[in-house]
PDB file of N, CA and C in Angstrom:
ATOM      1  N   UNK A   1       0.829  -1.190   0.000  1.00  0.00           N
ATOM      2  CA  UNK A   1       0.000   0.000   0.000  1.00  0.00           C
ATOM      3  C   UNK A   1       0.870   1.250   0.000  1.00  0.00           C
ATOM      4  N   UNK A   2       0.963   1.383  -1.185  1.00  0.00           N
ATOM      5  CA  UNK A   2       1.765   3.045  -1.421  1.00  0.00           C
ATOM      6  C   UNK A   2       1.141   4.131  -1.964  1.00  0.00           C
ATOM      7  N   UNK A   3       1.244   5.597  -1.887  1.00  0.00           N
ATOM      8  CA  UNK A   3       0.780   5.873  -2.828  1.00  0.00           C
ATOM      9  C   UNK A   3       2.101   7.121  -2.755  1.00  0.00           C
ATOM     10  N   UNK A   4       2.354   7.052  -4.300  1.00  0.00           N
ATOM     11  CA  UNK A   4       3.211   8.677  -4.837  1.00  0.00           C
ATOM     12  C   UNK A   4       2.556   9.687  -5.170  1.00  0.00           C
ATOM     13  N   UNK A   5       3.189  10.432  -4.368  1.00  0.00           N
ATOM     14  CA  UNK A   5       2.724  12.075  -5.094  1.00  0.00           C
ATOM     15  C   UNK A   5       3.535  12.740  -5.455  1.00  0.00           C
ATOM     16  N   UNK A   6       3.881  13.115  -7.129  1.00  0.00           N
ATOM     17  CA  UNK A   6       4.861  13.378  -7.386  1.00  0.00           C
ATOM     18  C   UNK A   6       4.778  14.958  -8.171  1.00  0.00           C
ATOM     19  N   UNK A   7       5.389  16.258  -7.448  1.00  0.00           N
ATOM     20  CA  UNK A   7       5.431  17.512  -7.992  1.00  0.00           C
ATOM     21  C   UNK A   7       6.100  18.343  -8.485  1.00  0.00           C
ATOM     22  N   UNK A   8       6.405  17.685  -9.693  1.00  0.00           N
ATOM     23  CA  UNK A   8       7.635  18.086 -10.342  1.00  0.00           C
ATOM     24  C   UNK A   8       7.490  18.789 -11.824  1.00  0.00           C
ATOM     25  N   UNK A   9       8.367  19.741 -12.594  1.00  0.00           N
ATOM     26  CA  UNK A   9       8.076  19.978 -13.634  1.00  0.00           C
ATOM     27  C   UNK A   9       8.579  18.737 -14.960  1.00  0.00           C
ATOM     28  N   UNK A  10       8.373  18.954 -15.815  1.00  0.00           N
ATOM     29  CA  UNK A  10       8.592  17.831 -16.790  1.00  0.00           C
ATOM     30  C   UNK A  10       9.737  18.346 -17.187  1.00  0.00           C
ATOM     31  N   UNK A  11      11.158  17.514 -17.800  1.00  0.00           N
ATOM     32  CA  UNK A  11      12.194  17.867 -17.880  1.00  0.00           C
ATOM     33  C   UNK A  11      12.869  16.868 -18.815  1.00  0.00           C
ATOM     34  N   UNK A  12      13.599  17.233 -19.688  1.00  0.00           N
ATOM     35  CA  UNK A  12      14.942  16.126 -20.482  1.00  0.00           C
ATOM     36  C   UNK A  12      15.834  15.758 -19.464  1.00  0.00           C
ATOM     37  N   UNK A  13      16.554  14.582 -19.075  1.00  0.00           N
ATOM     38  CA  UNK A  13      17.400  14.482 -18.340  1.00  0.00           C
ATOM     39  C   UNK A  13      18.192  13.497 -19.653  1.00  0.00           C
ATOM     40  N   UNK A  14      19.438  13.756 -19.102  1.00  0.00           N
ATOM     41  CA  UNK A  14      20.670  12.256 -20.449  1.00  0.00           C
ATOM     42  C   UNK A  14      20.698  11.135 -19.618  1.00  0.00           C
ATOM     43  N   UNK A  15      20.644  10.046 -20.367  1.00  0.00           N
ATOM     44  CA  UNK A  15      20.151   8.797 -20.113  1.00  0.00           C
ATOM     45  C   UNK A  15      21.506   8.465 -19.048  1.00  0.00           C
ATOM     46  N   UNK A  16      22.471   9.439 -18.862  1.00  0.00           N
ATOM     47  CA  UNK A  16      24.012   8.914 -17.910  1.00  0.00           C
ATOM     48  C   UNK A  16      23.153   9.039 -16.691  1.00  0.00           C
ATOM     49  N   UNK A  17      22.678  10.364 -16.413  1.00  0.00           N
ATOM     50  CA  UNK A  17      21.551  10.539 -15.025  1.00  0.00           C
ATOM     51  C   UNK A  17      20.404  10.104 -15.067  1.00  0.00           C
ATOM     52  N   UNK A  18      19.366   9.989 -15.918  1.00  0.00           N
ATOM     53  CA  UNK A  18      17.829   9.402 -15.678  1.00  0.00           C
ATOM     54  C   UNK A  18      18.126   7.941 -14.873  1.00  0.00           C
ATOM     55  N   UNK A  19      19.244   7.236 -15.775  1.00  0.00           N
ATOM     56  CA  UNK A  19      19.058   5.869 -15.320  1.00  0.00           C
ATOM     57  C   UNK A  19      19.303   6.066 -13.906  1.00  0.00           C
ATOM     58  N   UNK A  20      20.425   6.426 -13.458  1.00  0.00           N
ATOM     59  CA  UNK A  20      20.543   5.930 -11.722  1.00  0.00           C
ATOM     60  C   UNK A  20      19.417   7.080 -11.533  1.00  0.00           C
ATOM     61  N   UNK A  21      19.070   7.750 -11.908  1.00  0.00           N
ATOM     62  CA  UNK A  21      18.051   8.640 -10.744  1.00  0.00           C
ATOM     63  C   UNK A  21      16.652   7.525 -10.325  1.00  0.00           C
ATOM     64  N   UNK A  22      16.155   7.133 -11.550  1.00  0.00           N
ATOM     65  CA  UNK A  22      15.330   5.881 -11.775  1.00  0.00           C
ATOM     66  C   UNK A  22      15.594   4.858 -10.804  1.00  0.00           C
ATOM     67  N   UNK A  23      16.646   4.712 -10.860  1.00  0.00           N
ATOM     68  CA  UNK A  23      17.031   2.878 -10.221  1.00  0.00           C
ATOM     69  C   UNK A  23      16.871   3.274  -8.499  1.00  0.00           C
ATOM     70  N   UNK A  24      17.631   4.793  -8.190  1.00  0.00           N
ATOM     71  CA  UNK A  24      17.668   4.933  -6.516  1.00  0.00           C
ATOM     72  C   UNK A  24      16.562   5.420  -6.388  1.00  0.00           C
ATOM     73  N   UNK A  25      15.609   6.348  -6.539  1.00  0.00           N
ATOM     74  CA  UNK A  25      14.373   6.325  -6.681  1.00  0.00           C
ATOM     75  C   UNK A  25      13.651   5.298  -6.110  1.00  0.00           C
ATOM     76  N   UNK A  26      13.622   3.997  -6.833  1.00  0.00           N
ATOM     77  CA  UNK A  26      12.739   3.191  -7.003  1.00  0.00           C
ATOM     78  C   UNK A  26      13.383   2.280  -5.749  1.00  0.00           C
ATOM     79  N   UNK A  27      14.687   2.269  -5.577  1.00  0.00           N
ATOM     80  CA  UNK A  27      15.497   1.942  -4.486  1.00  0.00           C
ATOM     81  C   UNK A  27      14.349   2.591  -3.077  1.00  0.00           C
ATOM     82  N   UNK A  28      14.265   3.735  -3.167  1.00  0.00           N
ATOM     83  CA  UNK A  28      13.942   4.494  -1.806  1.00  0.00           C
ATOM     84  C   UNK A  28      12.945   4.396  -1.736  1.00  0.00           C
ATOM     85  N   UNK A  29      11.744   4.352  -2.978  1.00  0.00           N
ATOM     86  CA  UNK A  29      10.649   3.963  -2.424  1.00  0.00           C
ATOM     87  C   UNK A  29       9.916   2.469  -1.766  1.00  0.00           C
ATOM     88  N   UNK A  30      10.845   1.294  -2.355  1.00  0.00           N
ATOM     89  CA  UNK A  30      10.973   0.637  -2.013  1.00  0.00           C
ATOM     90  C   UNK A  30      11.507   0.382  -0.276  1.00  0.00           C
ATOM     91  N   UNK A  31      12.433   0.911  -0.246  1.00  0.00           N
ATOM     92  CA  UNK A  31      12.985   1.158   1.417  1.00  0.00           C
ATOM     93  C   UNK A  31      11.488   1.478   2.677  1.00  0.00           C
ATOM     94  N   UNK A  32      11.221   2.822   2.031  1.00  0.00           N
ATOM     95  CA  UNK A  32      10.047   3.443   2.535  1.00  0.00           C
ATOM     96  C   UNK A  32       8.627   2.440   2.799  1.00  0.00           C
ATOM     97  N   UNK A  33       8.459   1.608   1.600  1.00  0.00           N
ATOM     98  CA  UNK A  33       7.124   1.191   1.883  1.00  0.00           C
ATOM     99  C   UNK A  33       6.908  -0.067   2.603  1.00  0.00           C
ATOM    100  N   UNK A  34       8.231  -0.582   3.002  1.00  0.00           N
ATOM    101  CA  UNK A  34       8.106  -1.696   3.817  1.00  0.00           C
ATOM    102  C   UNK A  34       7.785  -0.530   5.562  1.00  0.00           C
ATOM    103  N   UNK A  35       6.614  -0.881   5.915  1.00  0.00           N
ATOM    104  CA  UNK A  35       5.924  -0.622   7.478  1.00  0.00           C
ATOM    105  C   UNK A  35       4.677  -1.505   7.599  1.00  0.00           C
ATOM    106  N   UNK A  36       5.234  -1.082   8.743  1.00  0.00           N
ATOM    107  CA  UNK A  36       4.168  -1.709   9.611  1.00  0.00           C
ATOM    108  C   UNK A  36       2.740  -0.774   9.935  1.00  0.00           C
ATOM    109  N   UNK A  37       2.596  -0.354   9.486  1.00  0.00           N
ATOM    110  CA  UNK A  37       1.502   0.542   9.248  1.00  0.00           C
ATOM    111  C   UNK A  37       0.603   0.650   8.682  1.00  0.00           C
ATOM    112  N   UNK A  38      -0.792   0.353   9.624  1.00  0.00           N
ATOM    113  CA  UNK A  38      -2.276  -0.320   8.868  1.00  0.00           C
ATOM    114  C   UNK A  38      -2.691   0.064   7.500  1.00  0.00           C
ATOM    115  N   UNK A  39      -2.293   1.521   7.334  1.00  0.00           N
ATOM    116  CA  UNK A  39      -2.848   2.273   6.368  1.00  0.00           C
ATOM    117  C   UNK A  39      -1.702   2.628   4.782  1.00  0.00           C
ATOM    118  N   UNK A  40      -1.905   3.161   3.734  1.00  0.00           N
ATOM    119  CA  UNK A  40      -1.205   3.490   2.718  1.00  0.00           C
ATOM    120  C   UNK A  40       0.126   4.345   3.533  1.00  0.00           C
ATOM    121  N   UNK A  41       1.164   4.187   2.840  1.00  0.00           N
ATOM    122  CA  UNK A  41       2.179   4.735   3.046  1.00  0.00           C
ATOM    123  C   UNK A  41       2.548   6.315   2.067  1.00  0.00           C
ATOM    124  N   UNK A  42       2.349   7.243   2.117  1.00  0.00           N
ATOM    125  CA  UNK A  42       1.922   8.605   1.696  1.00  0.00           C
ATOM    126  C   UNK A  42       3.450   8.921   1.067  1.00  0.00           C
ATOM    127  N   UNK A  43       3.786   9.158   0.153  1.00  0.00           N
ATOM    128  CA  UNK A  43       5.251   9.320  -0.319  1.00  0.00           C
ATOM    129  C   UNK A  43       4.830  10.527  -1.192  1.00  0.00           C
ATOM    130  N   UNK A  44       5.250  12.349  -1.120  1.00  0.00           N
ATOM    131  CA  UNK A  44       5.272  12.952  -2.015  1.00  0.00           C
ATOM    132  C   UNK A  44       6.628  13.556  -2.566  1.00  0.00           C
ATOM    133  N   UNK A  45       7.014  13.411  -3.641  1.00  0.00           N
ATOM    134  CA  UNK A  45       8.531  13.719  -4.136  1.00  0.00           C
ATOM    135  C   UNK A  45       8.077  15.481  -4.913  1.00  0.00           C
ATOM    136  N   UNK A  46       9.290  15.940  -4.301  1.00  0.00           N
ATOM    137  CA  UNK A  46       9.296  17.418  -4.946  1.00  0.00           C
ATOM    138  C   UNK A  46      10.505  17.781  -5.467  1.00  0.00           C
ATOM    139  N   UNK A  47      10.421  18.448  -6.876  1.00  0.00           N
ATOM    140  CA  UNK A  47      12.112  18.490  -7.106  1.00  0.00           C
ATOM    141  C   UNK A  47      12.402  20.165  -7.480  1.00  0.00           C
ATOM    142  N   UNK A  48      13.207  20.527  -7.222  1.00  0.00           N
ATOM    143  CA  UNK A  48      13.681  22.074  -6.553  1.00  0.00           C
ATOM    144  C   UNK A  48      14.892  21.995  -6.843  1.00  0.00           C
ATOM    145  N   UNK A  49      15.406  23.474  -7.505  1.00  0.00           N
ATOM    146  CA  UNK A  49      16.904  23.850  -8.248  1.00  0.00           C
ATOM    147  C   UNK A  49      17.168  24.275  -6.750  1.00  0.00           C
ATOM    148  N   UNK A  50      18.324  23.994  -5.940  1.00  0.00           N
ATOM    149  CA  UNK A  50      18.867  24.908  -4.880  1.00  0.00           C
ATOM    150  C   UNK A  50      20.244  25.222  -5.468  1.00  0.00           C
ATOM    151  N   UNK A  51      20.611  26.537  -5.419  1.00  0.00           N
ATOM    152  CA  UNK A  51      21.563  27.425  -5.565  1.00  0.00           C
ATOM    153  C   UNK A  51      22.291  26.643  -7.049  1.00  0.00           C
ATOM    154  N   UNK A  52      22.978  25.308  -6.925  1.00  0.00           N
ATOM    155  CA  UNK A  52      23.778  24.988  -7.928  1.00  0.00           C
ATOM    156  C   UNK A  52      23.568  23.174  -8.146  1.00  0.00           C
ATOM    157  N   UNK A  53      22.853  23.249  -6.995  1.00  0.00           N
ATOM    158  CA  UNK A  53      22.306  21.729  -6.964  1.00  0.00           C
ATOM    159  C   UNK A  53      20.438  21.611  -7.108  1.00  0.00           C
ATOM    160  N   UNK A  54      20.264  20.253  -7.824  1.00  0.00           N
ATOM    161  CA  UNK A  54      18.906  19.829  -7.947  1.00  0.00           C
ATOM    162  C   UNK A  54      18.900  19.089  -6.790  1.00  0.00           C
ATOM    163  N   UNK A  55      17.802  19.651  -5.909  1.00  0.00           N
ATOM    164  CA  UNK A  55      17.167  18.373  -4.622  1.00  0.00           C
ATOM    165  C   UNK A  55      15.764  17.725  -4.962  1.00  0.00           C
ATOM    166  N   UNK A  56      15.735  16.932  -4.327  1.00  0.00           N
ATOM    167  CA  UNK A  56      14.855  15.828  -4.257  1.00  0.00           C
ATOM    168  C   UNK A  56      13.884  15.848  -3.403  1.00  0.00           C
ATOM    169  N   UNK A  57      13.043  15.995  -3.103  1.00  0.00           N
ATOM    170  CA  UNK A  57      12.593  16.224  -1.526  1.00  0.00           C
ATOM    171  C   UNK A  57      11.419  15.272  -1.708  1.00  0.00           C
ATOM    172  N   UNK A  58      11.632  13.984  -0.739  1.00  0.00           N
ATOM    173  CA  UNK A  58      10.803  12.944  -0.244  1.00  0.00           C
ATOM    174  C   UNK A  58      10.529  13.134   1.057  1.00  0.00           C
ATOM    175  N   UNK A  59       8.673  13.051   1.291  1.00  0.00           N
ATOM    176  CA  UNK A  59       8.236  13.735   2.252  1.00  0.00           C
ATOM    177  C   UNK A  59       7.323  11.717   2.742  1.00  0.00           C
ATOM    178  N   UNK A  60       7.309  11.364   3.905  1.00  0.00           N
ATOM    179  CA  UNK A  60       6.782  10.469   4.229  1.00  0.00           C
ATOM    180  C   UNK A  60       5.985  10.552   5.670  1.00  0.00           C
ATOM    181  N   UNK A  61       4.463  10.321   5.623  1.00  0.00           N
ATOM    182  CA  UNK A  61       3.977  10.634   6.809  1.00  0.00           C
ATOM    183  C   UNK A  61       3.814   9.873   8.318  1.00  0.00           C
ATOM    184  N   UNK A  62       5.400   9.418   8.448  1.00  0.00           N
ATOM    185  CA  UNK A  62       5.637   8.521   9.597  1.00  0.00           C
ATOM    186  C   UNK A  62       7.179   8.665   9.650  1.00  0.00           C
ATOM    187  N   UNK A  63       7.121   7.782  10.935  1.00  0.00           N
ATOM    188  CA  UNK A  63       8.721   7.918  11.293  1.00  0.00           C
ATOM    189  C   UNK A  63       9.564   6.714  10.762  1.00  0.00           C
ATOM    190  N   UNK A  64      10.637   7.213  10.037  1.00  0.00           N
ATOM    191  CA  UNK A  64      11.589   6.871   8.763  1.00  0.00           C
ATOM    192  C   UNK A  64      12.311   5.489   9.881  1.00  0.00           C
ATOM    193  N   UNK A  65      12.526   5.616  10.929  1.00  0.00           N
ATOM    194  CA  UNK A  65      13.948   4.524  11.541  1.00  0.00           C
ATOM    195  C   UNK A  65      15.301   4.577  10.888  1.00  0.00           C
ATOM    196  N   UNK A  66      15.576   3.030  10.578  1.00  0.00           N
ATOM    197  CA  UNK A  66      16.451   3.109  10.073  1.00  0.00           C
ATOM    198  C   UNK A  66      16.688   2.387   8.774  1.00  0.00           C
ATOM    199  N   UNK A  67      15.396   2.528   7.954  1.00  0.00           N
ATOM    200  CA  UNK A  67      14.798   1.929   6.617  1.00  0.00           C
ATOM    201  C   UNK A  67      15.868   2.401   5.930  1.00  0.00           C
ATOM    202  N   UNK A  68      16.485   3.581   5.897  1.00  0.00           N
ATOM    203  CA  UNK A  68      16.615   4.448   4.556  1.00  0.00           C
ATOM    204  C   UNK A  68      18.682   4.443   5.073  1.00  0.00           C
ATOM    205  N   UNK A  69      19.064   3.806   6.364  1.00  0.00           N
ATOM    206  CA  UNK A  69      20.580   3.689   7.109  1.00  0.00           C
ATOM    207  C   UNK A  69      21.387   3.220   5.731  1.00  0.00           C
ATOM    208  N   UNK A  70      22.700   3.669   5.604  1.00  0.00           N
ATOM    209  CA  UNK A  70      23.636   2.950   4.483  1.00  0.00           C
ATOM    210  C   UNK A  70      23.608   1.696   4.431  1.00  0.00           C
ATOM    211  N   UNK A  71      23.346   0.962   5.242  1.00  0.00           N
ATOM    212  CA  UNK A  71      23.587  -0.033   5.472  1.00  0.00           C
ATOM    213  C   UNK A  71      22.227  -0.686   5.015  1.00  0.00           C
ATOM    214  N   UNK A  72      21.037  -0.374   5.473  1.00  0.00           N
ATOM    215  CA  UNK A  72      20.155  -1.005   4.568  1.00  0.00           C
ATOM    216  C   UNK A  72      19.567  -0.782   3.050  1.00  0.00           C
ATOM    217  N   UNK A  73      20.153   0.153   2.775  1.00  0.00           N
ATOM    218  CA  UNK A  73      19.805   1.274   1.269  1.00  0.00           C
ATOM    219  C   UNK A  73      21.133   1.076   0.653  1.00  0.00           C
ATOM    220  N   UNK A  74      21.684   0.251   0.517  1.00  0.00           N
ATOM    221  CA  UNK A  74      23.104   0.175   0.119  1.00  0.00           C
ATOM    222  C   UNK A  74      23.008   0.684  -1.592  1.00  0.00           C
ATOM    223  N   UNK A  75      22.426   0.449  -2.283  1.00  0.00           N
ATOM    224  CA  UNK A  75      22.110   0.868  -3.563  1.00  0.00           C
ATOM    225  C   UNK A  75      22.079   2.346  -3.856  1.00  0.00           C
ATOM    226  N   UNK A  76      20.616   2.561  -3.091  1.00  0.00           N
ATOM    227  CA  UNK A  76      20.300   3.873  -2.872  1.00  0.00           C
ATOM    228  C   UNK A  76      21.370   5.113  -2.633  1.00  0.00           C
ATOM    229  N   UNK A  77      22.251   4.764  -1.976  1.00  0.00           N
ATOM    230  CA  UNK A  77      23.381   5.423  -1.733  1.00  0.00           C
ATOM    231  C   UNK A  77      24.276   5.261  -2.481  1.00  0.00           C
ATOM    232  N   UNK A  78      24.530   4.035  -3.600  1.00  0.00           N
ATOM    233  CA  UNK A  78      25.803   3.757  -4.397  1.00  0.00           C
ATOM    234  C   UNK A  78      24.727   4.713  -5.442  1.00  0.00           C
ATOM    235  N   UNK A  79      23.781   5.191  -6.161  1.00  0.00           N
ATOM    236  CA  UNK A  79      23.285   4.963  -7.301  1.00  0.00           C
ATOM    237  C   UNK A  79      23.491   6.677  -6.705  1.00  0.00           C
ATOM    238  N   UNK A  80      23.031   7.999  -5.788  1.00  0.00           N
ATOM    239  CA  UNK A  80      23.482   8.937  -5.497  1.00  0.00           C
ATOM    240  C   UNK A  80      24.698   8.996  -5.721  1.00  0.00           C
ATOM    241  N   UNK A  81      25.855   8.290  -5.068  1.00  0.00           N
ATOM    242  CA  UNK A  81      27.398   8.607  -5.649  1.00  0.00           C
ATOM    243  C   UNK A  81      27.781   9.133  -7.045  1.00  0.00           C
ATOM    244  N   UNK A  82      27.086   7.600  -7.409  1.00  0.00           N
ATOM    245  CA  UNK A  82      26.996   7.854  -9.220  1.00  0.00           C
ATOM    246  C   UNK A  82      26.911   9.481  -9.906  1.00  0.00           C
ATOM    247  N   UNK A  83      25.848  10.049  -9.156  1.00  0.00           N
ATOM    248  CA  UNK A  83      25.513  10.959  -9.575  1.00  0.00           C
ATOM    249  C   UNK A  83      26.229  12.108  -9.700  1.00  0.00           C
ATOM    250  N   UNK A  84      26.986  11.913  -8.518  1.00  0.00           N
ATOM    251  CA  UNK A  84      27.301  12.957  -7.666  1.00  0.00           C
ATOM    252  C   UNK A  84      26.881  13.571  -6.910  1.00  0.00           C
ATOM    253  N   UNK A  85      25.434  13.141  -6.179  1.00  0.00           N
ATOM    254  CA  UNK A  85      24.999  13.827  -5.429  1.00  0.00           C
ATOM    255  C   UNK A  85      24.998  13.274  -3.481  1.00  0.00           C
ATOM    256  N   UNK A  86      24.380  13.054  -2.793  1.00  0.00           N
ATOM    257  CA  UNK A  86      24.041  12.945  -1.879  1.00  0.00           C
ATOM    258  C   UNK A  86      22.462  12.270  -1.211  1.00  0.00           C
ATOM    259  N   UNK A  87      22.420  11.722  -0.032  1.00  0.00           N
ATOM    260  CA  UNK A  87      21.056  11.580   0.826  1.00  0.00           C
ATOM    261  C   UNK A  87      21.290  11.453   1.886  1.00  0.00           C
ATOM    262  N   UNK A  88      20.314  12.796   2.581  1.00  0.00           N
ATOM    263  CA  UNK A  88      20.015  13.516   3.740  1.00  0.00           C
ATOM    264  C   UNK A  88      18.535  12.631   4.356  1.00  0.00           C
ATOM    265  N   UNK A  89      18.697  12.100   5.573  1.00  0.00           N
ATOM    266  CA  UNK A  89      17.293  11.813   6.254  1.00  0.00           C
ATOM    267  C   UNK A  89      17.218  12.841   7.284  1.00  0.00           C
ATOM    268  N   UNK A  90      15.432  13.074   7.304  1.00  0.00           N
ATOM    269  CA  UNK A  90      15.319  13.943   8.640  1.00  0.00           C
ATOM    270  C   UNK A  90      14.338  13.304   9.285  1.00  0.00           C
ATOM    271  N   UNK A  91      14.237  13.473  10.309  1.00  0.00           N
ATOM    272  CA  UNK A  91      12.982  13.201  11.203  1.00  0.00           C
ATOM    273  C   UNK A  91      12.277  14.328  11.330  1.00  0.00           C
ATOM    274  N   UNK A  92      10.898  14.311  11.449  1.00  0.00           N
ATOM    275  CA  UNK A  92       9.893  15.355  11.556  1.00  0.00           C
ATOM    276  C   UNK A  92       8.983  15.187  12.576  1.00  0.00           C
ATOM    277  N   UNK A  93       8.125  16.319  12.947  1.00  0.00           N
ATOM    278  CA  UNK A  93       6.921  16.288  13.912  1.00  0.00           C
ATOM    279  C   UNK A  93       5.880  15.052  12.730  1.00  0.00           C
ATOM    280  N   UNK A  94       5.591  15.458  12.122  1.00  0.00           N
ATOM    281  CA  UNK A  94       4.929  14.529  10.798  1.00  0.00           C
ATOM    282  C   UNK A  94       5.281  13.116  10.323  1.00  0.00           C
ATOM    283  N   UNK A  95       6.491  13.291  10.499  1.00  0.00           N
ATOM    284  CA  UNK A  95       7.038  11.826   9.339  1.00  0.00           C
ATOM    285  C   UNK A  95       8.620  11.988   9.352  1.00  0.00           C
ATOM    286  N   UNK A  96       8.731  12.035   8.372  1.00  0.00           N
ATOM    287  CA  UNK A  96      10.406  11.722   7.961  1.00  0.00           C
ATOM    288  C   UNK A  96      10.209  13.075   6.432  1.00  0.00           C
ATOM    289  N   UNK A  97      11.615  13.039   6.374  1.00  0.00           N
ATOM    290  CA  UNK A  97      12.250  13.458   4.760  1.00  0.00           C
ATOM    291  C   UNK A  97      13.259  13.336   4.517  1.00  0.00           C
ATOM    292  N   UNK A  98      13.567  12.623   3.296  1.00  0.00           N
ATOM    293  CA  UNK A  98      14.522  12.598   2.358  1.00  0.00           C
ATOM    294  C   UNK A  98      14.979  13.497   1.449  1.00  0.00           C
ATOM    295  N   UNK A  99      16.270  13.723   1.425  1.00  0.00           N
ATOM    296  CA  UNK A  99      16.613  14.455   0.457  1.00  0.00           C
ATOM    297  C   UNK A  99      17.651  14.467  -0.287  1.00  0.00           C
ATOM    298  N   UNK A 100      17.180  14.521  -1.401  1.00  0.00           N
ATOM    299  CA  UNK A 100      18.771  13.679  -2.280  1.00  0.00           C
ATOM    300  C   UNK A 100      18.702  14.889  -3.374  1.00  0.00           C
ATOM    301  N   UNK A 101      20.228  15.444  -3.453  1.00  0.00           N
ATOM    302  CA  UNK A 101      20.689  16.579  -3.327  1.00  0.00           C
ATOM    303  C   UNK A 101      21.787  16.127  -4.719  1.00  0.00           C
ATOM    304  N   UNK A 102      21.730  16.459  -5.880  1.00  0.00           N
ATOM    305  CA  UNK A 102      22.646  16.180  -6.869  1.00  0.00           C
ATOM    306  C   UNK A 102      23.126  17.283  -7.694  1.00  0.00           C
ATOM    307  N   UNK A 103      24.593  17.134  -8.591  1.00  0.00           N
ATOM    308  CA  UNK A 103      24.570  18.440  -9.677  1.00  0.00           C
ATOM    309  C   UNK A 103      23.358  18.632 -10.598  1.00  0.00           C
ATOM    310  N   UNK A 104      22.739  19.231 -11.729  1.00  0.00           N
ATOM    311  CA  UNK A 104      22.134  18.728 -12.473  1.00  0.00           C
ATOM    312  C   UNK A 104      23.446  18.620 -13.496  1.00  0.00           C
ATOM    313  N   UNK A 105      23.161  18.239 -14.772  1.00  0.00           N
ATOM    314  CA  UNK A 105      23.691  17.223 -16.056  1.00  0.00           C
ATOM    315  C   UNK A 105      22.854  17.597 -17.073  1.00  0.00           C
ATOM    316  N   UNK A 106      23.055  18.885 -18.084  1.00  0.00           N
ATOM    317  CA  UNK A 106      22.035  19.225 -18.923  1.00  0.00           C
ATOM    318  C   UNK A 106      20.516  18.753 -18.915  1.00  0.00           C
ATOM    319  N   UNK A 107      20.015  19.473 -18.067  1.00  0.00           N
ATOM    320  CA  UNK A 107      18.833  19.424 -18.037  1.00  0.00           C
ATOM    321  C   UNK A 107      18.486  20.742 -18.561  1.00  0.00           C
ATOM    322  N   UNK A 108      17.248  19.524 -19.439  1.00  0.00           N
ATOM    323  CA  UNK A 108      16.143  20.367 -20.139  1.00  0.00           C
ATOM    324  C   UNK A 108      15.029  20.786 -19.964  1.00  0.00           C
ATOM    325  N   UNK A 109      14.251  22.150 -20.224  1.00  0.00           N
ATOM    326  CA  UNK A 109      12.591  21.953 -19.513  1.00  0.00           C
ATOM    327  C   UNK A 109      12.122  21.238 -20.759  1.00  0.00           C
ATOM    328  N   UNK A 110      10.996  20.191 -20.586  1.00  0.00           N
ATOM    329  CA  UNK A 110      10.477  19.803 -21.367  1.00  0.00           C
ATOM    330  C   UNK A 110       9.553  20.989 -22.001  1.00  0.00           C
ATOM    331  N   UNK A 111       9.150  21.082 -23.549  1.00  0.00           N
ATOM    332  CA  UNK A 111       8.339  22.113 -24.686  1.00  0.00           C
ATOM    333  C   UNK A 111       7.114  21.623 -24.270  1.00  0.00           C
TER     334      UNK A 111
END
């Protein structure tokens, strides 16, 4: 029981970055939706230019543990390297957030 909410603009990315963005992505949501928790697991992804880096911002409405630790996300974290970027967990009054923090790589707005 997942559900994505995803608020992002539409964009070209080169297939060197789509792919790992894709693969850790799918890595983290995967991480995320294993709970124990009666109800859907609420995942909204937001993506935001900061200063010289593209972030990621995964918002989840429960508390993260240690689902998302290097050690259990081992991918997730090799497939960020790749990138060059990074992942930040936070804990919240709400939930958790993720944030995976990369250069961009000619990106395009989609026409």
């Amino acid at each position: 029981n997942v559900m994505v909410i995803v608020d992002a603009e539409d964009v070209t990315l080169s297939t060197d970055l789509a792919v790992p963005l894709a693969l850790m992505l799918s890595e983290i949501v995967m991480a995320l939706a294993v709970s124990k928790a009666r109800g859907p697991v609420r995942i909204a992804l937001h993506c935001v230019q900061e200063a010289e880096l593209i972030a990621l911002r995964i918002e989840i409405g429960e508390p993260l543990g240690d689902r998302l630790a290097e050690g259990n996300a081992d991918l997730a974290y090799g497939f960020a390297r790749q990138m060059g970027g990074s992942i930040v967990t936070e804990e919240s009054l709400t939930g958790a957030r993720v944030v995976v923090r990369f250069p961009p790589r000619q990106i395009h707005r989609a026409t």
